[in-house]
Protein backbone atom coordinates (compact mmCIF):
# COMPACT_ATOMS: atom_id res chain seq x y z
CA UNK A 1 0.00 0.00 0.00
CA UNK A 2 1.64 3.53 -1.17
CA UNK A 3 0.18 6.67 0.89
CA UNK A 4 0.83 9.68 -1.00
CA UNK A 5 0.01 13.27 1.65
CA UNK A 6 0.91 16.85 1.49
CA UNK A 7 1.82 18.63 5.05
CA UNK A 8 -0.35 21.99 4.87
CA UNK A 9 -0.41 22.22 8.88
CA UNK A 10 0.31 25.35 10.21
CA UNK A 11 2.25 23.56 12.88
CA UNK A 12 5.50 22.88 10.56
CA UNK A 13 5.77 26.69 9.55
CA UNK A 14 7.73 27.67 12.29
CA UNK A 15 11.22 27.02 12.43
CA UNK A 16 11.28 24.89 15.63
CA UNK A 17 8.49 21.83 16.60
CA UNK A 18 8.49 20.41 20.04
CA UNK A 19 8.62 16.88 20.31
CA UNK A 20 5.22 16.84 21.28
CA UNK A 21 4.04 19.02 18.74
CA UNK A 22 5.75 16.57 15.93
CA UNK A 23 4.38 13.40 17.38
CA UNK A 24 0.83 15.27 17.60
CA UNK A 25 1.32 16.25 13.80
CA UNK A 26 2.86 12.82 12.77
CA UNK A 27 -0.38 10.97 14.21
CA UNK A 28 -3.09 13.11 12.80
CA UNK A 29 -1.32 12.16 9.09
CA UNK A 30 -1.36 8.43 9.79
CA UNK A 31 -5.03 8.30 11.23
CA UNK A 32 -6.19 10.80 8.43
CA UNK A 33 -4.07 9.00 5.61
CA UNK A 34 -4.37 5.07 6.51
CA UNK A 35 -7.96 3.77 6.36
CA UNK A 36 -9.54 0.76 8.80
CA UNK A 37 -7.65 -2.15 7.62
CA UNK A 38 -7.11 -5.90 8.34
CA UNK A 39 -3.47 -7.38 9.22
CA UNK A 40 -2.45 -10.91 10.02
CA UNK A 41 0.56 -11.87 12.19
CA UNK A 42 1.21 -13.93 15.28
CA UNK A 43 0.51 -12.87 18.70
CA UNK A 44 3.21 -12.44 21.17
CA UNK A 45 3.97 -10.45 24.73
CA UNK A 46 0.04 -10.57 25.30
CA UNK A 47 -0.62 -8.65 28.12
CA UNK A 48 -4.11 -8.39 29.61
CA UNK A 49 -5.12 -5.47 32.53
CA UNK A 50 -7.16 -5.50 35.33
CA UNK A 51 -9.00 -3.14 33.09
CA UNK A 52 -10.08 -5.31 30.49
CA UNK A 53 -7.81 -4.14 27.61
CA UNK A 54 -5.59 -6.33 25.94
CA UNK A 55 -2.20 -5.08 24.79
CA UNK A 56 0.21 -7.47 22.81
CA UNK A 57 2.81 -7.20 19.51
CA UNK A 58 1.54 -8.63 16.21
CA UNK A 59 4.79 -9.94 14.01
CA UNK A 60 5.78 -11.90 11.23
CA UNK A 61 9.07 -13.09 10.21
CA UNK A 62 10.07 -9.62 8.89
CA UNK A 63 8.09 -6.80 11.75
CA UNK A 64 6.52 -6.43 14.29
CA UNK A 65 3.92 -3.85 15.40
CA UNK A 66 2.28 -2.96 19.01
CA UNK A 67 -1.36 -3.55 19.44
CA UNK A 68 -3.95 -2.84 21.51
CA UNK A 69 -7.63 -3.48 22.27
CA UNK A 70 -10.31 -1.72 24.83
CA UNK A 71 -12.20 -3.85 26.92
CA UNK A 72 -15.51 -3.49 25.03
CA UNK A 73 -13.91 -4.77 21.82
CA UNK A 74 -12.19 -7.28 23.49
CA UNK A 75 -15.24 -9.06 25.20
CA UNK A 76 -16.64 -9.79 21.81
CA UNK A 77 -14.08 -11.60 20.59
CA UNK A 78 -15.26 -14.88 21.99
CA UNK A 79 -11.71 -16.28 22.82
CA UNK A 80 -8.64 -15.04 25.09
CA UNK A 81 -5.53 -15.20 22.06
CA UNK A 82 -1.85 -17.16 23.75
CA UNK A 83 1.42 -16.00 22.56
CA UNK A 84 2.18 -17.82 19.16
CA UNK A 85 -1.99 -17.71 17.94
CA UNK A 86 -2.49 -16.51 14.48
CA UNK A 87 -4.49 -14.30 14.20
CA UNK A 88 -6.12 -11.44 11.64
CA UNK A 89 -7.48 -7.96 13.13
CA UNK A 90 -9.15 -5.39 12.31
CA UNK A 91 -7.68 -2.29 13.35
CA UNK A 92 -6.82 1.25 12.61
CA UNK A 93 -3.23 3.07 12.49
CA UNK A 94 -2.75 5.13 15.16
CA UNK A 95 0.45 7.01 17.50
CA UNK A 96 1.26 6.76 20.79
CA UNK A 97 2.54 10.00 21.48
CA UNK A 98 4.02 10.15 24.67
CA UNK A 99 6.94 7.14 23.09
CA UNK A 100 6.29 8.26 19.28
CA UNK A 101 5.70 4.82 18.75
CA UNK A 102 2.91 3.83 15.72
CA UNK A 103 0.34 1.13 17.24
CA UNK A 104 -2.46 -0.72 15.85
CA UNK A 105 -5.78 0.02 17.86
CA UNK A 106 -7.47 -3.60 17.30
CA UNK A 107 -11.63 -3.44 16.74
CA UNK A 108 -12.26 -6.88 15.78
CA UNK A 109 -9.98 -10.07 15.88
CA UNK A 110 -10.31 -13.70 14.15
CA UNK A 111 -8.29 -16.72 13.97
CA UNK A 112 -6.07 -16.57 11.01
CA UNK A 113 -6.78 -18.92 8.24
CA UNK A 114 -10.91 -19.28 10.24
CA UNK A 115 -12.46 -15.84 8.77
CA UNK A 116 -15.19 -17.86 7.46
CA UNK A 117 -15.94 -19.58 10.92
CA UNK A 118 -15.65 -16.69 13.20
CA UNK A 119 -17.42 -14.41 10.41
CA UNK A 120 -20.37 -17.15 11.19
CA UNK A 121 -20.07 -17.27 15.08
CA UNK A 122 -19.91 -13.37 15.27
CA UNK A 123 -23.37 -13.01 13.37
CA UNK A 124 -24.99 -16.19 15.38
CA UNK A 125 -24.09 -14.35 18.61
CA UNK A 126 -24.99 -11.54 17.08
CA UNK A 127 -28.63 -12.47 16.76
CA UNK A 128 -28.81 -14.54 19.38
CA UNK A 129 -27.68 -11.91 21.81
CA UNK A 130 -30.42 -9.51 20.07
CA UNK A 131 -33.07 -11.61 20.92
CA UNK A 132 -32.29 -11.84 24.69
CA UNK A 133 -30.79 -15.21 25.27
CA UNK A 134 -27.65 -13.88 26.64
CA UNK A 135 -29.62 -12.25 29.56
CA UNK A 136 -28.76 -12.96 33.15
CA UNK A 137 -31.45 -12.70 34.36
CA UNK A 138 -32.89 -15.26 32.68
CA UNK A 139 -30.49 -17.62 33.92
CA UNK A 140 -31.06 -20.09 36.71
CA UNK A 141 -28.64 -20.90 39.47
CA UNK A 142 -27.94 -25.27 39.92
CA UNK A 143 -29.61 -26.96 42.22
CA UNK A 144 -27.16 -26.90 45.58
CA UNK A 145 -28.11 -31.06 46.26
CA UNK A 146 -30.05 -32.36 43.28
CA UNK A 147 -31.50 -36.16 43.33
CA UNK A 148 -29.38 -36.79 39.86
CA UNK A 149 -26.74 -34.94 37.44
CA UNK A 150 -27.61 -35.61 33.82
CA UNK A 151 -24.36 -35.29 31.24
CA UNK A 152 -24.46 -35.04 27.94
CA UNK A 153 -21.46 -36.13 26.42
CA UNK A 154 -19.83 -39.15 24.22
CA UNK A 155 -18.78 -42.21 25.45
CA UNK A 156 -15.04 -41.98 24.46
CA UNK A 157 -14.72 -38.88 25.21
CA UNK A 158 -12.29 -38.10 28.23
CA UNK A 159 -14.53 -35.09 29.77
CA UNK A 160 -16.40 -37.88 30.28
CA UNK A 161 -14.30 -39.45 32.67
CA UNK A 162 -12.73 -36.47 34.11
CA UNK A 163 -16.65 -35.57 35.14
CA UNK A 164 -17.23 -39.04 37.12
CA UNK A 165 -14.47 -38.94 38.50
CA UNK A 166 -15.18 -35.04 39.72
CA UNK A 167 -18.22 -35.97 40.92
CA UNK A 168 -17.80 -39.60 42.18
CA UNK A 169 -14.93 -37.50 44.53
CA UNK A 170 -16.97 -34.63 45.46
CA UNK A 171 -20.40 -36.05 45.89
CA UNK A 172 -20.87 -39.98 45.36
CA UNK A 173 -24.23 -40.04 47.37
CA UNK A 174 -25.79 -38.34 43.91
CA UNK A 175 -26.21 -40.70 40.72
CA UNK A 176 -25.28 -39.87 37.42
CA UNK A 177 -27.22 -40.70 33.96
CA UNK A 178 -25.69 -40.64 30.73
CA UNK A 179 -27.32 -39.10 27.66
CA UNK A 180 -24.72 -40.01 24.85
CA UNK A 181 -24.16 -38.43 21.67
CA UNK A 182 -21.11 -37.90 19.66
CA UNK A 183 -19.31 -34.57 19.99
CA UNK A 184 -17.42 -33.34 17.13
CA UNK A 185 -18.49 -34.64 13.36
CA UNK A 186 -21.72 -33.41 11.02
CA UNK A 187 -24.63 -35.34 13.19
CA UNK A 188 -22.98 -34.03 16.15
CA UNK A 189 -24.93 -30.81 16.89
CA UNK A 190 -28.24 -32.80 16.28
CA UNK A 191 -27.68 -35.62 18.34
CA UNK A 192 -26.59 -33.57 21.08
CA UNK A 193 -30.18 -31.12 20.45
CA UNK A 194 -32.03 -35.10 20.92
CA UNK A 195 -29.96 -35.66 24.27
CA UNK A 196 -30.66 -32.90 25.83
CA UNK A 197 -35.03 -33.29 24.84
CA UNK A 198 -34.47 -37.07 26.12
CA UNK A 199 -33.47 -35.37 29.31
CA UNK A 200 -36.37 -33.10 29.57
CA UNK A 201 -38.29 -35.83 28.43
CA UNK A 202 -37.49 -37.67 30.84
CA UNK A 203 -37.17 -35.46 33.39
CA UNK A 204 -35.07 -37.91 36.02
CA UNK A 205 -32.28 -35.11 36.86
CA UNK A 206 -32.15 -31.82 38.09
CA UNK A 207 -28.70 -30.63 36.98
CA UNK A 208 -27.65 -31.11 33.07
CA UNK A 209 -23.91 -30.99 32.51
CA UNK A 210 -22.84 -30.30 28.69
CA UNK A 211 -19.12 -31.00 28.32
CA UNK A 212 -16.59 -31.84 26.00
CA UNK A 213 -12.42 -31.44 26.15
CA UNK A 214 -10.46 -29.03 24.04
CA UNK A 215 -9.32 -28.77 20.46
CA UNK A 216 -9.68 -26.43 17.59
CA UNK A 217 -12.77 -24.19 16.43
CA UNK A 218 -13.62 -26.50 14.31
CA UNK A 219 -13.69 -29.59 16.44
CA UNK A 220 -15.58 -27.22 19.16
CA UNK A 221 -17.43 -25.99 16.06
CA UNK A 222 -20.86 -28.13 17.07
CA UNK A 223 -21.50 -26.24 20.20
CA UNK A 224 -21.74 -23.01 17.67
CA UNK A 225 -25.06 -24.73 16.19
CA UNK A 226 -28.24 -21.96 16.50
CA UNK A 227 -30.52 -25.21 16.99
CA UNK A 228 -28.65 -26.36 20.04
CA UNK A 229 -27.96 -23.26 21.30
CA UNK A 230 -31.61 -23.09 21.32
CA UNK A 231 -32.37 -25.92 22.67
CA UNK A 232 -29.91 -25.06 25.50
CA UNK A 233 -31.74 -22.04 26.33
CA UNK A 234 -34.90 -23.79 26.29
CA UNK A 235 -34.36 -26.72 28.48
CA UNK A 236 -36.49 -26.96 31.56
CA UNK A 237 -32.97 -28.83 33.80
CA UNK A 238 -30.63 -26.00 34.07
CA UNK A 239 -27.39 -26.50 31.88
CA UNK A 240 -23.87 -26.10 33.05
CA UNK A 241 -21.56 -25.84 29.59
CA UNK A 242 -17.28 -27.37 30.44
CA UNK A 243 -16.71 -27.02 26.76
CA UNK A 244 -12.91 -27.00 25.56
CA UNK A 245 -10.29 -24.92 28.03
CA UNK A 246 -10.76 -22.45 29.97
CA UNK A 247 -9.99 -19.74 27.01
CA UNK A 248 -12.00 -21.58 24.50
CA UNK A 249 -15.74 -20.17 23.90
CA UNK A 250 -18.51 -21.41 21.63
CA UNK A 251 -22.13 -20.19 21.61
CA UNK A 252 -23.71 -23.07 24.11
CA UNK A 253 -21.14 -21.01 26.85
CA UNK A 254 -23.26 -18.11 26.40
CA UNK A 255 -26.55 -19.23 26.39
CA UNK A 256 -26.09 -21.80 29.56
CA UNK A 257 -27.20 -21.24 32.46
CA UNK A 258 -23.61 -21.79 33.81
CA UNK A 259 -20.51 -21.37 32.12
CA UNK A 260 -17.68 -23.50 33.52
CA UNK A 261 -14.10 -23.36 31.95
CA UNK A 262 -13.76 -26.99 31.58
CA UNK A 263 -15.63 -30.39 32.24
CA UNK A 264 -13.88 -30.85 35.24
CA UNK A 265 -14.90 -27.59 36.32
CA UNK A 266 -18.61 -28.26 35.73
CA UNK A 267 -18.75 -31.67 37.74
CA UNK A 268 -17.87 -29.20 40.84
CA UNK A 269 -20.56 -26.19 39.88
CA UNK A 270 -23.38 -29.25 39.78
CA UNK A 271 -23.33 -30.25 43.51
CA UNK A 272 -21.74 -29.49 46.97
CA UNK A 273 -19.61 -31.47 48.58
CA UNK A 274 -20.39 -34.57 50.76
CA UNK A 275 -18.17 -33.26 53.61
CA UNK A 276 -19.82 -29.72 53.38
CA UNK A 277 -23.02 -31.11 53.64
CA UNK A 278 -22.07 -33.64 56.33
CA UNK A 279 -20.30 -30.64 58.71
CA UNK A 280 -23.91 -28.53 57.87
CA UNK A 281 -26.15 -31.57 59.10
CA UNK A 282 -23.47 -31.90 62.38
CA UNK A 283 -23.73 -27.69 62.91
CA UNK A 284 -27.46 -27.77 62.92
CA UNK A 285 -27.60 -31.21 64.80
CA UNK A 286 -25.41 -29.62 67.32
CA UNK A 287 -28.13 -26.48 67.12
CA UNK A 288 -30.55 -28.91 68.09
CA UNK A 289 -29.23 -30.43 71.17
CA UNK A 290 -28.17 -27.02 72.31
CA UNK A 291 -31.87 -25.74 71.97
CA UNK A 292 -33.20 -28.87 73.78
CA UNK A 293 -31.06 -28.53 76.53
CA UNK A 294 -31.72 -24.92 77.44
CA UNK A 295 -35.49 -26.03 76.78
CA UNK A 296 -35.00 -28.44 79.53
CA UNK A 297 -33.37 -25.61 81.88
CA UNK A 298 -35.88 -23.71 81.50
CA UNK A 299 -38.62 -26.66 82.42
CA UNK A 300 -36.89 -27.72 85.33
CA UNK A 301 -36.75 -24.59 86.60
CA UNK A 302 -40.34 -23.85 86.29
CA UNK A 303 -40.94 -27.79 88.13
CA UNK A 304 -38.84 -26.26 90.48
CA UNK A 305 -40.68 -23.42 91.69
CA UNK A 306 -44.24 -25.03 90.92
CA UNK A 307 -42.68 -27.47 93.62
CA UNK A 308 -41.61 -25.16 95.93
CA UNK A 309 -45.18 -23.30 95.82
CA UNK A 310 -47.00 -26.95 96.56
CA UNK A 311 -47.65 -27.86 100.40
CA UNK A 312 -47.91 -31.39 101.13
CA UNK A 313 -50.46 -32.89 103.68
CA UNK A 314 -47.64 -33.00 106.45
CA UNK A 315 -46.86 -29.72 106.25
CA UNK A 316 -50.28 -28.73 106.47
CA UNK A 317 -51.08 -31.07 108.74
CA UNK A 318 -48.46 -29.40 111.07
CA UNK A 319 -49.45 -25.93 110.40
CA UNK A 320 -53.03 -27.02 112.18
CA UNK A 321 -51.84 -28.71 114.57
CA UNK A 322 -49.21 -25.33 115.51
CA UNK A 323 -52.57 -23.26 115.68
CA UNK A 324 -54.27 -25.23 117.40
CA UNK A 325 -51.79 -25.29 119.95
CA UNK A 326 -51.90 -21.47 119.81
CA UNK A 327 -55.65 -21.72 120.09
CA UNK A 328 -55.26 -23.74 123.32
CA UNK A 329 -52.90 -21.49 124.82
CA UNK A 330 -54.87 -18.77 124.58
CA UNK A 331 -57.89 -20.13 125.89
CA UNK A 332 -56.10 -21.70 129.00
CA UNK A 333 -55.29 -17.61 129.51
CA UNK A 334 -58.19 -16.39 128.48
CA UNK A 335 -60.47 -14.26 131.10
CA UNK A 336 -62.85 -15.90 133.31
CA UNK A 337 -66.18 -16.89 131.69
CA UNK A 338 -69.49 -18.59 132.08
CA UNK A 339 -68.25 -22.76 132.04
CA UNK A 340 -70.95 -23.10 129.52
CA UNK A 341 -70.41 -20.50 126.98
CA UNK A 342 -66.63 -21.60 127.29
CA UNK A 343 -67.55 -25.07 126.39
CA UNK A 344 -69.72 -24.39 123.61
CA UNK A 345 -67.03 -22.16 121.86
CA UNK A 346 -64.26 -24.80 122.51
CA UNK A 347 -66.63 -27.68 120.90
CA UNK A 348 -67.19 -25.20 117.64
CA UNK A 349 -63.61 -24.53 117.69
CA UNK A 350 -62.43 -28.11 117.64
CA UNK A 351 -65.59 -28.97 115.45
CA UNK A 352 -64.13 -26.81 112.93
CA UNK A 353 -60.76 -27.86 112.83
CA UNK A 354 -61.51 -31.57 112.42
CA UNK A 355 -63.58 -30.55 109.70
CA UNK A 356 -61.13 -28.46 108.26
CA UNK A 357 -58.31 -30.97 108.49
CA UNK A 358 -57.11 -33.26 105.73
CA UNK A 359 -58.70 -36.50 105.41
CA UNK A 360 -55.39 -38.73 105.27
CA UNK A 361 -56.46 -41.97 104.55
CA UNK A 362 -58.41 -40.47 101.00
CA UNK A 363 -55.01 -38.73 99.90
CA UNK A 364 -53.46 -42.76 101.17
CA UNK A 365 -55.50 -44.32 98.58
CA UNK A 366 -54.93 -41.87 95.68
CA UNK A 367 -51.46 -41.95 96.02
CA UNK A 368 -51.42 -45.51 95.64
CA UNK A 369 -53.48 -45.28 92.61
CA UNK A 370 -51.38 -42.94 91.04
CA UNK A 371 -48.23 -44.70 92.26
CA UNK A 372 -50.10 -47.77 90.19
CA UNK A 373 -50.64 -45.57 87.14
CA UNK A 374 -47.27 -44.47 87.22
CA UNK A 375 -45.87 -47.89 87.26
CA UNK A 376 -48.10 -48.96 84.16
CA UNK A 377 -47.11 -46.29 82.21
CA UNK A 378 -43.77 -47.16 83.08
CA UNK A 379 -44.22 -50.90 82.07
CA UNK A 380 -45.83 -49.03 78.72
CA UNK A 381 -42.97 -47.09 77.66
CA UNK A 382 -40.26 -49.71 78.34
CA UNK A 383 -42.34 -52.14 75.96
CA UNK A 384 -42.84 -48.84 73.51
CA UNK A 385 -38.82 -48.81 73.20
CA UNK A 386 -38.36 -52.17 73.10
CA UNK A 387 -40.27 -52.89 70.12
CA UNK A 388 -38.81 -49.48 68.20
CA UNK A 389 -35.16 -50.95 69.49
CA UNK A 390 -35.93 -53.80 67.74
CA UNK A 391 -37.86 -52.60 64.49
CA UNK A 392 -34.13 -50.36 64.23
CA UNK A 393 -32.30 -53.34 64.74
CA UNK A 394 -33.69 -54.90 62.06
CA UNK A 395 -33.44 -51.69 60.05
CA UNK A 396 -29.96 -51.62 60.56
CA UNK A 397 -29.41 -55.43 59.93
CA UNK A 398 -31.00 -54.43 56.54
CA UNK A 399 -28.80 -51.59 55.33
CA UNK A 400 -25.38 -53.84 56.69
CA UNK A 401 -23.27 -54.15 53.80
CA UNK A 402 -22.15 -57.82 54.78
CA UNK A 403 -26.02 -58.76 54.27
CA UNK A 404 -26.13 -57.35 51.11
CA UNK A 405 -23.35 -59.62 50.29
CA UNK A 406 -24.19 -63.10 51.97
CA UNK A 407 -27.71 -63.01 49.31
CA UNK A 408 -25.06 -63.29 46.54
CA UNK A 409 -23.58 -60.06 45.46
CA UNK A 410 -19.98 -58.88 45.45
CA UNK A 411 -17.88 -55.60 45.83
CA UNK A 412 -15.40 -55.08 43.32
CA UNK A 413 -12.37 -53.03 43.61
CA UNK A 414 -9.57 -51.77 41.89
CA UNK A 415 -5.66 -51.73 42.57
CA UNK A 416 -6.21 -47.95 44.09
CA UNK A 417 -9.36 -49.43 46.05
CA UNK A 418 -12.39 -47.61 44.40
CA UNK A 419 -15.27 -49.49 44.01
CA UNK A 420 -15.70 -50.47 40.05
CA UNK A 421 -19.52 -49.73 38.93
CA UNK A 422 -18.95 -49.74 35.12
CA UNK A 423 -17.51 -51.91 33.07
CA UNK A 424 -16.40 -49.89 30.47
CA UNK A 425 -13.84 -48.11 33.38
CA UNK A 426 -11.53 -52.11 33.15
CA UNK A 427 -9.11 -52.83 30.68
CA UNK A 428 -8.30 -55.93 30.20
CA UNK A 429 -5.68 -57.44 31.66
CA UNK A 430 -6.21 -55.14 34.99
CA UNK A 431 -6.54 -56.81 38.30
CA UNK A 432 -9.30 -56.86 40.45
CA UNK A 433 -10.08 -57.31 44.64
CA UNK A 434 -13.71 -59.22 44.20
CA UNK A 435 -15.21 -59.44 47.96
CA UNK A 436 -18.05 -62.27 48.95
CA UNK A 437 -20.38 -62.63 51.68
CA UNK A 438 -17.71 -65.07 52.82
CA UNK A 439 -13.67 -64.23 51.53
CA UNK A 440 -12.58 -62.57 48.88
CA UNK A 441 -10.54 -63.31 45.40
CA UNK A 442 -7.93 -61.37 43.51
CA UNK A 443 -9.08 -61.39 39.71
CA UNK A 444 -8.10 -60.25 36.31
CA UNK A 445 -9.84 -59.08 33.49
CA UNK A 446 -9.80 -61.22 30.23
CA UNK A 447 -12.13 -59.00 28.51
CA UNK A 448 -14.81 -56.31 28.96
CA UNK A 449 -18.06 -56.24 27.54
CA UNK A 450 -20.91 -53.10 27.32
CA UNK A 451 -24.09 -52.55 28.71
CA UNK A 452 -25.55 -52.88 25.70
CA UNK A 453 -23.09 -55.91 24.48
């Protein structure tokens, strides 16, 4: 490219320019002279701010030229670029003036030698982002404990295994169903849009993991499908995309409910741990006992005083028998009187407190009855435990591991211990710890046969 320009500035007709003055001149020719244009080179020194922007030098065998590119540009790109990516950009020709140094100010950036591909991903996230798929706040957040993690995902593929083995570490209480379908190839993207309405379909899960490893746009290029990006957005089970590494990005990322930088990754969004869970059951069973214990305080203090307020017979019984003694002494030194009137008044007296006194051998007989009643209650509860002591007994008898094995079933290991529940995790050759309900065998495996074999 030849750029031809005259210099009619009034700024070089003195005699003398500042430096500033010549750099400020010198970049108001190159933006006004060089139009938007596209460059291709390799990526190196990429350096990435806590702002956003992205600054890096774009080279070939022959240059190289400083770049940069704002945050707002750079969050459409759809991927993070690594020193040594090729790459083409869009950008325009501009000066750094405080160094004098020319720089390329980057609005758009493809994979070199993909224009065609990312051309195609820009406008699908184009539209899709226009029509309000990309929303957060239409977005759910996992279930924290579901009853079963769906995963969409092929058979041979090692996400696969990476995800079990996340999630058989993290949370093995929760099972896991498989909804295979290839993941790279031309009936990938529709087999994956059928796995994901079996799931609904079925609706057995509550957490849908969509996950594949790493490798080029165009082995990712599946995940860029509109249909399953649709059907993403429409599934009922919220979705949690691991697809590729962690700066890989393909359309599924952004309309999932979750974005997780890689399969791994995604196994730990779906659940919380066993141990967290465990330590949150022990906190709040340890809440519990706390609360029934000060309940109990409480009660036996109020027994307490409702005790203290209660007089028994005896006590009463004494109290009488105090004032009547009081009674006696003051009639003994009472003033002289007519014998009869002096007699009648004692009789009443003592008439009234034998009627007022407790009747002894009434509060005799309903002690006894309720020292009876108490007794047969007694008998009641202890026969009330005994049966539930024995109904947990058997319970427990029930859930014993050693039961399960004595009707016939085995545990098989590995060499690292871990229980095997799929075949398809053996190779042949590989040897085994097989456990009976009585002994146990050391194995190897000749050969290993499917589900569906």
């Amino acid at each position: 490219m030849t750029v031809e320009f005259q210099v009619k500035e009034a700024v070089f007709s003195g005699d003398v320019l500042t430096v500033g003055q010549l750099n400020q001149a010198v970049g108001q020719v190159l933006e006004r002279s060089i139009p938007m244009l596209w460059v291709r080179g390799e990526i190196s020194n990429f350096t990435q701010a806590a702002s956003g922007h992205w600054y890096f030098t774009l080279k070939d065998s022959r240059a190289a030229v400083r770049g940069v590119m704002f945050r707002g540009r750079a969050m459409a790109v759809g991927f993070v670029p690594r020193a040594g990516d090729k790459v083409e950009v869009r950008a325009r020709v501009s000066l750094y003036e405080p160094r004098g140094d020319y720089q390329l100010q980057v609005e758009a950036m493809r994979r070199a030698g993909l224009g065609d591909l990312f051309e195609a991903f820009l406008r699908l996230k184009q539209k899709l982002e226009s029509e309000g798929l990309f929303l957060p706040e239409r977005k759910r957040a996992p279930v924290s404990q579901p009853r079963a993690i769906g995963v969409v995902t092929s058979l041979h593929a090692a996400a696969l295994r990476d995800v079990l083995s996340a999630l058989a570490r993290r949370a093995p209480q929760v099972p896991v169903i498989l909804y295979p379908a290839p993941v790279q190839g031309a009936d990938a993207a529709p087999r994956l849009v059928a796995a994901i309405a079996a799931a609904n379909r079925r609706a057995e899960v509550d957490t849908l993991l969509l996950v594949r490893g790493g490798g080029s746009i165009e082995d990712l290029w599946s995940f860029n499908d509109e249909a399953l990006a649709r059907a993403v957005a429409g599934s009922a089970i919220p979705v949690i995309s691991g697809v590729g590494h962690e700066t890989d990005f393909t359309i599924v990322d952004f309309v999932a409910d979750v974005r997780a930088p890689t399969p791994t990754a995604a196994a730990e969004l779906a659940c919380v741990p066993r141990l967290e869970l465990y330590n949150r059951v022990m906190q709040l069973a340890g809440m519990l006992v706390r609360a029934q214990e000060r309940r109990l305080e409480r009660l036996a203090q109020r027994l307490d005083r409702a005790a203290g307020q209660l007089t028994s017979p005896g006590q009463r019984l004494a109290h009488q028998r105090e004032r009547l003694a009081t009674l006696r002494h003051r009639l003994a030194n009472a003033w002289a009187a007519p014998h009869a009137r002096r007699r009648a008044r004692i009789d009443l007296l003592l008439a009234k407190v034998l009627h007022r006194g407790p009747d002894l051998e009434r509060a005799a007989d309903r002690l006894r009855e309720r020292i009876h009643a108490l007794q047969r209650a007694h008998v009641r509860l202890l026969e009330q435990r005994r049966a539930r002591l024995q109904s947990l007994s058997l319970q427990l008898r029930a859930f014993d591991p050693q039961h399960v094995l004595a009707r016939g079933y085995a545990l098989v290991r590995d060499e690292q211990g871990r229980v095997v529940r799929d075949a398809a995790a053996l190779a042949p050759g590989q040897s085994l710890d097989v456990r009976f309900g009585q002994g146990a065998a050391e194995v190897s495996v000749r050969t290993v046969r499917s589900s569906d074999a």
